[in-house]
C-alpha atoms as a PDB file:
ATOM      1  CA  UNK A   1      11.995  54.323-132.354  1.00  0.00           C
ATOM      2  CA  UNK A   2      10.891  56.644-129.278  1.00  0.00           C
ATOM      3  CA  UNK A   3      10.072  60.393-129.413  1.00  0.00           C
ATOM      4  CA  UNK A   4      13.681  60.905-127.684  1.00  0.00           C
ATOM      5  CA  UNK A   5      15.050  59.160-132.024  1.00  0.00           C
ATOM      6  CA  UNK A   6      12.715  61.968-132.997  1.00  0.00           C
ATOM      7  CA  UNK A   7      14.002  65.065-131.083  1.00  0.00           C
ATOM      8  CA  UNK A   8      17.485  63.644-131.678  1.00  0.00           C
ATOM      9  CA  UNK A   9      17.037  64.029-135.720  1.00  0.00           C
ATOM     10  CA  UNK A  10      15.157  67.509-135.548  1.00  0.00           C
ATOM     11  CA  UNK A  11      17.417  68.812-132.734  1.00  0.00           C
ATOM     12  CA  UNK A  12      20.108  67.521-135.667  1.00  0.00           C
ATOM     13  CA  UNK A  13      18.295  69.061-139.041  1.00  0.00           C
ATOM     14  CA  UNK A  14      17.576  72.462-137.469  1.00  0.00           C
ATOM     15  CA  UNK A  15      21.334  72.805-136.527  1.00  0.00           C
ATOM     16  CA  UNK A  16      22.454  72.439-140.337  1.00  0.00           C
ATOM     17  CA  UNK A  17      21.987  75.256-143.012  1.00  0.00           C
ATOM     18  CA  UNK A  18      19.253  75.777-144.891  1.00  0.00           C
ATOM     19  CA  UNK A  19      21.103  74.323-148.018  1.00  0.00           C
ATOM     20  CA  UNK A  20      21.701  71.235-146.250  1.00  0.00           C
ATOM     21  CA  UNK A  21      18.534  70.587-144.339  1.00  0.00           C
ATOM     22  CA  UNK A  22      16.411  69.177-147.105  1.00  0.00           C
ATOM     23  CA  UNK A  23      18.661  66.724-148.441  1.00  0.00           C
ATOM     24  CA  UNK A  24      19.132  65.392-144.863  1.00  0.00           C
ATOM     25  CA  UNK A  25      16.189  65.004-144.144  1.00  0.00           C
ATOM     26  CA  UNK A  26      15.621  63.027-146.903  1.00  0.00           C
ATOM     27  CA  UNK A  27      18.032  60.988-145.857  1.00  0.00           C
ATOM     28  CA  UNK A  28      17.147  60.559-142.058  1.00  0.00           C
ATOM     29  CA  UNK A  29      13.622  59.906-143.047  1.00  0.00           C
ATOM     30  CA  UNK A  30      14.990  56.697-145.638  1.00  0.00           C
ATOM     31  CA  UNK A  31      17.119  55.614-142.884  1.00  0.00           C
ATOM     32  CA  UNK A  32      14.140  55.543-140.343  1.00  0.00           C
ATOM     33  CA  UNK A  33      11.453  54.015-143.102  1.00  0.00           C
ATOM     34  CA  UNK A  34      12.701  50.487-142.861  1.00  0.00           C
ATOM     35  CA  UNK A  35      12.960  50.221-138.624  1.00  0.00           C
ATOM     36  CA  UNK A  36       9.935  52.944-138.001  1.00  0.00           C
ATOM     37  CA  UNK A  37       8.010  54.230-140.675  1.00  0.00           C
ATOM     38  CA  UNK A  38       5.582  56.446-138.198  1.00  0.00           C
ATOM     39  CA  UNK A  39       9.193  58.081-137.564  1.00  0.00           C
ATOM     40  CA  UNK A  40      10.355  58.495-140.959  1.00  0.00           C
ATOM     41  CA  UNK A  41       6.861  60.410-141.745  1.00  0.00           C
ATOM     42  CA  UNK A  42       7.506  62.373-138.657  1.00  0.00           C
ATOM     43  CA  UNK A  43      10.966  63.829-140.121  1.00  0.00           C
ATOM     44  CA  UNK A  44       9.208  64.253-143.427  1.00  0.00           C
ATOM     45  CA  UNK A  45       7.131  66.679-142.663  1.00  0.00           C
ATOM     46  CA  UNK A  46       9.790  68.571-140.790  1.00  0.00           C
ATOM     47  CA  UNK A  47       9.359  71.825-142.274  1.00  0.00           C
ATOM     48  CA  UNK A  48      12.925  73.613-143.599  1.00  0.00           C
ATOM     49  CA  UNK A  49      12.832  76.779-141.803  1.00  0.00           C
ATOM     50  CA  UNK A  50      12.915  80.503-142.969  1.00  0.00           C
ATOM     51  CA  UNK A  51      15.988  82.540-143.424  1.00  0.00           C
ATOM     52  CA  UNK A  52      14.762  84.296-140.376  1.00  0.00           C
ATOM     53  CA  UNK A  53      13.720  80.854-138.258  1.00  0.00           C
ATOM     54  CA  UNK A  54      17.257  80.153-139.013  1.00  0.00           C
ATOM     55  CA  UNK A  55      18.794  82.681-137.750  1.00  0.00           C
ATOM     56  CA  UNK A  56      16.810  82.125-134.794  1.00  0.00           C
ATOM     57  CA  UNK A  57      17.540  79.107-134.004  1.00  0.00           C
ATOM     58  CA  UNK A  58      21.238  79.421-134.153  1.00  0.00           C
ATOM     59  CA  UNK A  59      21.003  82.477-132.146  1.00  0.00           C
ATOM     60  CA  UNK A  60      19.396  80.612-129.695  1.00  0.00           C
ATOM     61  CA  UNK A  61      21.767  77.093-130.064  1.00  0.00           C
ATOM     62  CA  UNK A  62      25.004  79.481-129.738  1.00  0.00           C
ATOM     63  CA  UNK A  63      23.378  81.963-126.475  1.00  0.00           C
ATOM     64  CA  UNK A  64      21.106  80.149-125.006  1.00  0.00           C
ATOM     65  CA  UNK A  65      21.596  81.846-121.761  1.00  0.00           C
ATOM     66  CA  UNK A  66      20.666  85.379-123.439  1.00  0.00           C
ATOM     67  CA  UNK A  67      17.922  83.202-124.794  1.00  0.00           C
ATOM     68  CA  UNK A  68      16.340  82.333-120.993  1.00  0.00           C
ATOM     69  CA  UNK A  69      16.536  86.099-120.486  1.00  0.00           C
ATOM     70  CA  UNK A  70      13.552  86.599-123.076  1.00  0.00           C
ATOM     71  CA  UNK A  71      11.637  84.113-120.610  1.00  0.00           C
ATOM     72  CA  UNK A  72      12.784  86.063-117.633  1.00  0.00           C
ATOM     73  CA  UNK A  73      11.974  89.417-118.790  1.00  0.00           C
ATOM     74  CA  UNK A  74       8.880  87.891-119.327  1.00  0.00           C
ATOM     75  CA  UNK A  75       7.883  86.859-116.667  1.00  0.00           C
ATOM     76  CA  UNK A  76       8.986  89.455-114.637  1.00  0.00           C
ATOM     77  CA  UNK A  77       6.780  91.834-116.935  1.00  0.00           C
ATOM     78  CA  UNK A  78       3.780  89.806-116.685  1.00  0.00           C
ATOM     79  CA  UNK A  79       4.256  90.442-112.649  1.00  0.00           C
ATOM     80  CA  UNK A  80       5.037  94.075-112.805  1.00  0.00           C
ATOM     81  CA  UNK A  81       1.597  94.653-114.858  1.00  0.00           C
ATOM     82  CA  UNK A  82      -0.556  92.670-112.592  1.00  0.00           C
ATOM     83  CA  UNK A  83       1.080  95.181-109.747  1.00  0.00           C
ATOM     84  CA  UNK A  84       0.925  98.037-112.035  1.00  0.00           C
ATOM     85  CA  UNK A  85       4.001  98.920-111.234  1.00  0.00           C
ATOM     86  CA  UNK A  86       4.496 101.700-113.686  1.00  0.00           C
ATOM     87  CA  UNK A  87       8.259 102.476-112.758  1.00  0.00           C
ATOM     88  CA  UNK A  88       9.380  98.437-112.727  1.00  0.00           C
ATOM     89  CA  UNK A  89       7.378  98.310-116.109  1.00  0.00           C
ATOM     90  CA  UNK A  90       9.592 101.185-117.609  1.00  0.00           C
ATOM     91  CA  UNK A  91      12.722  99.913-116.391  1.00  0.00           C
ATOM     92  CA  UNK A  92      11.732  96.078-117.368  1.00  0.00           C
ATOM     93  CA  UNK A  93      10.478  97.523-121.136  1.00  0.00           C
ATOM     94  CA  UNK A  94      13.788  98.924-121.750  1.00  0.00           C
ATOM     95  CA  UNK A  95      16.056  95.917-120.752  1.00  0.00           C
ATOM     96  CA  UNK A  96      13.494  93.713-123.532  1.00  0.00           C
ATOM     97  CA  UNK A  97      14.467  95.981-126.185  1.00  0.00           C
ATOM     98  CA  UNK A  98      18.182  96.242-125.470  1.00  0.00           C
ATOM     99  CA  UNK A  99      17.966  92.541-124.887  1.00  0.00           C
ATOM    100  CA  UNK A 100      16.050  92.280-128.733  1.00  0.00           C
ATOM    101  CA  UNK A 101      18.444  94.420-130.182  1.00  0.00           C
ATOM    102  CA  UNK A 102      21.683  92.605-128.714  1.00  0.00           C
ATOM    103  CA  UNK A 103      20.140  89.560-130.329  1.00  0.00           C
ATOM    104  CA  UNK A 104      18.654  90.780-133.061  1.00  0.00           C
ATOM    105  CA  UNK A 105      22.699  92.034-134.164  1.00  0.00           C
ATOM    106  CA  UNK A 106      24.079  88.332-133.068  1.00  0.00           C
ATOM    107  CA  UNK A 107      21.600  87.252-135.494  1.00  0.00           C
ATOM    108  CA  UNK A 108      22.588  89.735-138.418  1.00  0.00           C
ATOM    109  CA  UNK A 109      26.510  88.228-137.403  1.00  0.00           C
ATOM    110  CA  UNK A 110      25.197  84.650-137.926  1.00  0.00           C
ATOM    111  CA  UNK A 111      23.900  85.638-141.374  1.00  0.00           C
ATOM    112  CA  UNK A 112      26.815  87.493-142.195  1.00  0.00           C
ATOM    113  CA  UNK A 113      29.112  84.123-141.343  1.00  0.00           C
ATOM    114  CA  UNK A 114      26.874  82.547-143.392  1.00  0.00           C
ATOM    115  CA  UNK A 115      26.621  84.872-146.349  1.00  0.00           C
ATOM    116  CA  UNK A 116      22.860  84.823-146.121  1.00  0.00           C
ATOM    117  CA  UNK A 117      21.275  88.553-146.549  1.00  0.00           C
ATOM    118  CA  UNK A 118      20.053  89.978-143.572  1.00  0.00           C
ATOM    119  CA  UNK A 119      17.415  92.503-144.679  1.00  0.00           C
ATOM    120  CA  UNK A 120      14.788  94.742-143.266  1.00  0.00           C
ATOM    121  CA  UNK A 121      12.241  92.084-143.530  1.00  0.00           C
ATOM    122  CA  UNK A 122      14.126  89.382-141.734  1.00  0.00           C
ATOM    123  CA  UNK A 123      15.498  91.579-139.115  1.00  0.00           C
ATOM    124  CA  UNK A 124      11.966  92.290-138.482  1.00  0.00           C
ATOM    125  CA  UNK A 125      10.535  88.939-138.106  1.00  0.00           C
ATOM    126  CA  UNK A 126      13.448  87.923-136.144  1.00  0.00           C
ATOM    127  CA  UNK A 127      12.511  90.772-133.704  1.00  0.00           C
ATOM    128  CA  UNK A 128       9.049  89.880-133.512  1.00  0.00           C
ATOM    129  CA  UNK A 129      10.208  86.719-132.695  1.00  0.00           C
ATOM    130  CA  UNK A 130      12.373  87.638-129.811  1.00  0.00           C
ATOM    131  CA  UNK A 131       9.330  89.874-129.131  1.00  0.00           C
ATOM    132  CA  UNK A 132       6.956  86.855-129.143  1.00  0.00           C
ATOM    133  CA  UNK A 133       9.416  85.417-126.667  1.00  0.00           C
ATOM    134  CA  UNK A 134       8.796  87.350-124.157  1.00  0.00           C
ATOM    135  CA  UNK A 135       5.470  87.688-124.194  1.00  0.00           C
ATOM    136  CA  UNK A 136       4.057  84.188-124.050  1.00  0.00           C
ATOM    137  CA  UNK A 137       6.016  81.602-122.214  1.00  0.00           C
ATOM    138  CA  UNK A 138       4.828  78.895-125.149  1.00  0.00           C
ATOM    139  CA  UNK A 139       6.731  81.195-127.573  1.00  0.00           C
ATOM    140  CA  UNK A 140       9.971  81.201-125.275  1.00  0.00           C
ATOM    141  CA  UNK A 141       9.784  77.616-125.166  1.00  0.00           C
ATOM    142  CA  UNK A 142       9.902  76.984-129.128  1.00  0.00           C
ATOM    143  CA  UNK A 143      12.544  79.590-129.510  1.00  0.00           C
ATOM    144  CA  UNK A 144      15.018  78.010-126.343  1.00  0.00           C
ATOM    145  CA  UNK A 145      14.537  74.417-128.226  1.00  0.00           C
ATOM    146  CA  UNK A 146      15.600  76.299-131.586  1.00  0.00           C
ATOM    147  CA  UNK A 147      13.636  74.375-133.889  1.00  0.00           C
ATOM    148  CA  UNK A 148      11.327  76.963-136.079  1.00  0.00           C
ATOM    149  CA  UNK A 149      10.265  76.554-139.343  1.00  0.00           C
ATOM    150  CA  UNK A 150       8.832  80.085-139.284  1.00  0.00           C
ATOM    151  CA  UNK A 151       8.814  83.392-137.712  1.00  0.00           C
ATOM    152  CA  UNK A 152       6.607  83.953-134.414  1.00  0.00           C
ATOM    153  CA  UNK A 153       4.625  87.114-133.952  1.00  0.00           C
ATOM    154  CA  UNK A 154       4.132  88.901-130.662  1.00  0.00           C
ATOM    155  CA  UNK A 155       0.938  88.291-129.223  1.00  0.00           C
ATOM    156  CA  UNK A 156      -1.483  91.060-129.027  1.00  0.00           C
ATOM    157  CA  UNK A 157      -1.921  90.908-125.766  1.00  0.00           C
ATOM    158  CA  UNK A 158       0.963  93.190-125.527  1.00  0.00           C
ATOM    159  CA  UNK A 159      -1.429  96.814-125.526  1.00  0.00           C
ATOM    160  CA  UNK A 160      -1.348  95.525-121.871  1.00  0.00           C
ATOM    161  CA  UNK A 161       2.210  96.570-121.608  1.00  0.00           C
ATOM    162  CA  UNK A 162       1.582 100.425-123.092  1.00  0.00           C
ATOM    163  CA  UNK A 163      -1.648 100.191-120.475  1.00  0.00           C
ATOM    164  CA  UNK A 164       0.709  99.452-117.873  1.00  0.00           C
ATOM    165  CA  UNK A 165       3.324 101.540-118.722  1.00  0.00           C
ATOM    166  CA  UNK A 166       1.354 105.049-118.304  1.00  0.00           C
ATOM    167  CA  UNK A 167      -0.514 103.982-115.049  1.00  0.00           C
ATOM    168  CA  UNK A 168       1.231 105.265-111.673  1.00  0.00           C
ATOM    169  CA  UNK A 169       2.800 102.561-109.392  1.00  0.00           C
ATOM    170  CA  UNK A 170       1.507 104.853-106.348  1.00  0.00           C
ATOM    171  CA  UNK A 171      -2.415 104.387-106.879  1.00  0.00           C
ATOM    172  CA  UNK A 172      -4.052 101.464-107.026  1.00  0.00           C
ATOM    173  CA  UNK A 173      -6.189 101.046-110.152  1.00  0.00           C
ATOM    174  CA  UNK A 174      -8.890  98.539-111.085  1.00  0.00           C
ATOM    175  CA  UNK A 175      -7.473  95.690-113.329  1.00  0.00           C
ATOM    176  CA  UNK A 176      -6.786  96.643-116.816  1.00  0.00           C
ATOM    177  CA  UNK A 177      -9.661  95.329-118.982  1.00  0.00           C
ATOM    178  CA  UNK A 178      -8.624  92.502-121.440  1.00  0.00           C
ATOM    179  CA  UNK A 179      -7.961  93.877-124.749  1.00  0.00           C
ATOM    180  CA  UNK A 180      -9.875  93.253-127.402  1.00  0.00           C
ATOM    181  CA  UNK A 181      -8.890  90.665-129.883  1.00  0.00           C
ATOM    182  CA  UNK A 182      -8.049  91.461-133.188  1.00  0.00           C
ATOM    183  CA  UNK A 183     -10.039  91.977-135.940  1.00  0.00           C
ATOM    184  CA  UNK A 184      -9.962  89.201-138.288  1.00  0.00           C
ATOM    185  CA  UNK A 185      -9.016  89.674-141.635  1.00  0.00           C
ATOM    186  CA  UNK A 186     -10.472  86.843-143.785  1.00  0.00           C
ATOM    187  CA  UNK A 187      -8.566  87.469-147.156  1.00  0.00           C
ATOM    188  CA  UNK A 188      -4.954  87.452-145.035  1.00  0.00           C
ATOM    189  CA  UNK A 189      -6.049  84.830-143.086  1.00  0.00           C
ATOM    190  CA  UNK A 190      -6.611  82.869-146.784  1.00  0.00           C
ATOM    191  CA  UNK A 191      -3.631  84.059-147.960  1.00  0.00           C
ATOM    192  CA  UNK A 192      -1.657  83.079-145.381  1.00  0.00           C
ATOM    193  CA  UNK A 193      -3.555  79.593-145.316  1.00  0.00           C
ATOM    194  CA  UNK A 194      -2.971  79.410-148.733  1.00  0.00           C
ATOM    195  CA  UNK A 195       1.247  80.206-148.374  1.00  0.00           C
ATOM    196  CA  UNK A 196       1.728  77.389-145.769  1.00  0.00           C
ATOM    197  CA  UNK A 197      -0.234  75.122-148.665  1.00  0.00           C
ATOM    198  CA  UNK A 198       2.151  76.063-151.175  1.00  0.00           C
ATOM    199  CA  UNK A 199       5.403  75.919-148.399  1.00  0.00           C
ATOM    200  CA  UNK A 200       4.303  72.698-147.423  1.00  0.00           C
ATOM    201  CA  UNK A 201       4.124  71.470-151.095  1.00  0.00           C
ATOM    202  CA  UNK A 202       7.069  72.940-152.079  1.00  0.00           C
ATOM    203  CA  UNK A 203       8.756  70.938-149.199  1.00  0.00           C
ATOM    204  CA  UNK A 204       7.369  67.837-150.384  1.00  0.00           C
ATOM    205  CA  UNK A 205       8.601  68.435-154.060  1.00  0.00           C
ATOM    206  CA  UNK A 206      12.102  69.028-152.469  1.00  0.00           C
ATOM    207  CA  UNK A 207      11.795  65.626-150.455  1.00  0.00           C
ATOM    208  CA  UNK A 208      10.748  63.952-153.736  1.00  0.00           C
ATOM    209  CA  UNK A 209      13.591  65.627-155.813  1.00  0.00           C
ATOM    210  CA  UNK A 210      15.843  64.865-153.790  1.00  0.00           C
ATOM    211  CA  UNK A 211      14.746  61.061-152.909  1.00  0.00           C
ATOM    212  CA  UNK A 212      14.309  60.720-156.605  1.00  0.00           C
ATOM    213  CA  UNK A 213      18.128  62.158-157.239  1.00  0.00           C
ATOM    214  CA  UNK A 214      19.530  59.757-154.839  1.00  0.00           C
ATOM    215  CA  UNK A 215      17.970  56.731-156.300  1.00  0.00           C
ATOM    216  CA  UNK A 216      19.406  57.515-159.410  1.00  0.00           C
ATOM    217  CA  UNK A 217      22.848  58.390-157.810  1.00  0.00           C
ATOM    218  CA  UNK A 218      22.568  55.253-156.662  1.00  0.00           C
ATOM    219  CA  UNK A 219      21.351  53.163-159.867  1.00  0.00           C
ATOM    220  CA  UNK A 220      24.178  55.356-161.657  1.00  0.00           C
ATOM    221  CA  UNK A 221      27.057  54.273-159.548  1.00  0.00           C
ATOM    222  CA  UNK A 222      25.432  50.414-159.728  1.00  0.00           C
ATOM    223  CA  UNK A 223      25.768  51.202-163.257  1.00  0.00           C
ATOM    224  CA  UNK A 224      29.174  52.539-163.118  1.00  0.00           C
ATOM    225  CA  UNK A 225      30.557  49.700-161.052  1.00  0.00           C
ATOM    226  CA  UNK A 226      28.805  47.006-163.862  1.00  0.00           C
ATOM    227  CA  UNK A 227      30.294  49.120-166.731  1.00  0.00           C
ATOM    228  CA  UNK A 228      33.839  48.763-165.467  1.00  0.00           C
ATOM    229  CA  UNK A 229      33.299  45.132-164.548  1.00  0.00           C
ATOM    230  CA  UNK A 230      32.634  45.069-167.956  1.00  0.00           C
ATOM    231  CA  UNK A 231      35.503  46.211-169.128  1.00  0.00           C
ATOM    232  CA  UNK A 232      37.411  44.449-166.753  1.00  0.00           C
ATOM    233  CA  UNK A 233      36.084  40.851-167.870  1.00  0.00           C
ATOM    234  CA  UNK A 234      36.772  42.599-171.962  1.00  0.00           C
ATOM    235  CA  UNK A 235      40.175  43.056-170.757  1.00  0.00           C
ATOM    236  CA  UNK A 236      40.716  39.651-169.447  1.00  0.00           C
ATOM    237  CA  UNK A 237      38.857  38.387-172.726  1.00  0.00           C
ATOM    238  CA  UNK A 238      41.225  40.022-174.803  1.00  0.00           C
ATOM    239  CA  UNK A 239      44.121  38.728-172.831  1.00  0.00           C
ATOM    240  CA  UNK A 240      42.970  35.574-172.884  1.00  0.00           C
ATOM    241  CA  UNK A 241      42.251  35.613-176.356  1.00  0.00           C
ATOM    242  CA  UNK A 242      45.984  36.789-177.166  1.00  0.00           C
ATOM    243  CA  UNK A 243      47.222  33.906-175.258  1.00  0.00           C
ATOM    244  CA  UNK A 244      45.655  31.565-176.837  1.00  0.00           C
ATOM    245  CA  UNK A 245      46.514  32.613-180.400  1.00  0.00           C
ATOM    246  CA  UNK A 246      50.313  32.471-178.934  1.00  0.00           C
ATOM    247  CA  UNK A 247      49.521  28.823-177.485  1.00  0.00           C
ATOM    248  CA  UNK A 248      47.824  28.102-180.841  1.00  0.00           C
ATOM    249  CA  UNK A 249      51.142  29.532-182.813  1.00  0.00           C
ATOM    250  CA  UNK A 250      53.454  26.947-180.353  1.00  0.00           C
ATOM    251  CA  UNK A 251      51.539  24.208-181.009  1.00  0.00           C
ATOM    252  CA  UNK A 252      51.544  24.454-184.403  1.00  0.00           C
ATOM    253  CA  UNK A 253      55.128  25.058-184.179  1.00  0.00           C
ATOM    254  CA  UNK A 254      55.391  21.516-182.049  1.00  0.00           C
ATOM    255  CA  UNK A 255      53.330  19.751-184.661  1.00  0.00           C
ATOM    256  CA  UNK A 256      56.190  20.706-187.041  1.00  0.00           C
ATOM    257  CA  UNK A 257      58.989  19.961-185.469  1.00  0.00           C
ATOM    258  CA  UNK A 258      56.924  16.972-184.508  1.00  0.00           C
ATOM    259  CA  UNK A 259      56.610  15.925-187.888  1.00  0.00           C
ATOM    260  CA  UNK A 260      59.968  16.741-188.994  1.00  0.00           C
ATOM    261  CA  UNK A 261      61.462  14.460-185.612  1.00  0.00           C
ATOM    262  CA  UNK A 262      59.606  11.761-187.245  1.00  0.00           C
ATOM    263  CA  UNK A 263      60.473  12.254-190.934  1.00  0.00           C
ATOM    264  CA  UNK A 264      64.491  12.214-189.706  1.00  0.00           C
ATOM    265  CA  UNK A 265      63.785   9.141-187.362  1.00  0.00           C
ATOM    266  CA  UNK A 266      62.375   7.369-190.670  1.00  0.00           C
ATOM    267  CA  UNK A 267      65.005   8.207-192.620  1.00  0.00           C
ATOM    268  CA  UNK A 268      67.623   7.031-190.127  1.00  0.00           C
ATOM    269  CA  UNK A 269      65.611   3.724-189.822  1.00  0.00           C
ATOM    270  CA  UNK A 270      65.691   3.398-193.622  1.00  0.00           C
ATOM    271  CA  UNK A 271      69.160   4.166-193.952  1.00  0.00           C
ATOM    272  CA  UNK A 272      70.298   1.722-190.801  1.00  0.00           C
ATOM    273  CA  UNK A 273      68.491  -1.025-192.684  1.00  0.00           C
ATOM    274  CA  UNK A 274      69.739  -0.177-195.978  1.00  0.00           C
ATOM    275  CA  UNK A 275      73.706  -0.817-194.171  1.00  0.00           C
ATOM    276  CA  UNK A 276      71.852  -4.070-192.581  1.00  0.00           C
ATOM    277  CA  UNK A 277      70.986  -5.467-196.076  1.00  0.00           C
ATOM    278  CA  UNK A 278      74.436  -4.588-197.910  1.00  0.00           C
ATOM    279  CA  UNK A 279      76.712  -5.970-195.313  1.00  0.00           C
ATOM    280  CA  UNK A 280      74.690  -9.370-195.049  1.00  0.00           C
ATOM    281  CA  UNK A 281      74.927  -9.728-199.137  1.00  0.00           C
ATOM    282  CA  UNK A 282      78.785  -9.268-198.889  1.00  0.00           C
ATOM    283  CA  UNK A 283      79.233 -12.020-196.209  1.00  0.00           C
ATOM    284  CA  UNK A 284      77.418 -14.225-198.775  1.00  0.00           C
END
């Protein structure tokens, strides 16, 4: 099956709940194993995504054109700093955060529809990922096709904004100087490399449970059906067997009367011969 089967199941998995995504993808990826097994691996390792991924991504399947606005603003920011156009930057910076928080409170409605808790952590991650949005156009992309498995974080590159924002649109000013990158923390870094270990096994143990639950649904209703055939064919045995002891019970009752036909026939013979014998004596 093409990449088009593929984006056709995801687009499908990411639109369900969380409680329902794993089990459906078990099942998509059994359905696929037997036609395309390179596709059935492909929706195994679909990731289920984060309460705040979620959110997300239905945010961004039910207002998509609120969604192109992150892109916009974006874009539109990413001109005004190359300008330095301190007043457009100002204006532009303030539409992103009403445009965050606008979305940001759809997404606390989607979780309260949903009954899922919408906390101070989540809210936070799906901020930064509105956040992340709008400043990287690969970011926008992921969160239009609303298909995360995790949260997105704004790239750093965003100290260009605060640059921008205090330099005056009348002067011209030699480029801003690329800021510096991060410093790397080597203990998060493992952390974090070791939490997508553990999320990706605990995915795997899901798929597994839940493969392994469905083959013995299945053996169990096989089981079911071959238990009441069983007592089906037990039922037609014991029917049988009661007509036959009734059949056995006339039969002996024909084999009487049988017997006793013949025992009145002989004595009807003896007694016609008997009459036979006197008269011819009397004629004599």
């Amino acid at each position: 099956m093409t990449s088009r089967g593929f984006d056709a199941v995801a687009d499908e998995l990411y639109a369900l709940s969380r409680d329902e995504f794993t089990p459906a993808r078990t099942e998509r990826a059994k359905e696929a194993k037997g036609r395309d097994p390179e596709l059935a691996k492909r929706i195994s390792q679909l990731r289920k995504p984060t309460v705040a991924a979620w959110l997300v991504n239905q945010v961004s399947r039910r207002h998509p054109d609120e969604i192109g606005q992150l892109a916009d603003l974006g874009a539109r920011l990413r001109t005004a700093h190359q300008k330095l156009a301190g007043d457009e930057l100002r204006t532009l910076s303030r539409q992103r955060n009403e445009l965050i928080r606008r979305l940001s409170g759809r997404a606390g409605g989607v979780a309260g529809e949903a009954g899922v808790p919408y906390s101070d952590v989540a809210m936070r991650q799906v901020e930064d990922t509105f956040e992340a949005a709008v400043s990287d156009p690969d970011a926008a992309a992921e969160v239009a096709a609303g298909r995360l498995s995790a949260a997105l974080e704004p790239s750093s590159s965003e100290d260009w904004l605060a640059a921008a924002l205090a330099a005056s649109p009348k002067r011209k000013a030699a480029p801003a100087p690329a800021p510096k990158p991060p410093k790397r923390d080597a203990e998060a870094e493992r952390r974090q490399a070791a939490l997508e270990e553990a999320r990706a096994k605990a995915d795997e143990a899901e798929a597994a449970r839940d493969e392994a639950q469905q083959a013995l649904d299945e053996v169990s209703a096989r089981a079911d059906k071959a238990a009441a055939r069983v007592a089906e064919l037990r039922s037609q045995l014991d029917d049988a067997s009661r007509e036959e002891r009734a059949v056995r019970k006339e039969l002996t009752a024909a084999r009487k009367a049988v017997t006793a036909a013949e025992k009145t026939a002989d004595e009807a013979r003896r007694q016609v011969a008997e009459m036979e014998s006197f008269g011819q004596r009397r004629k004599r």
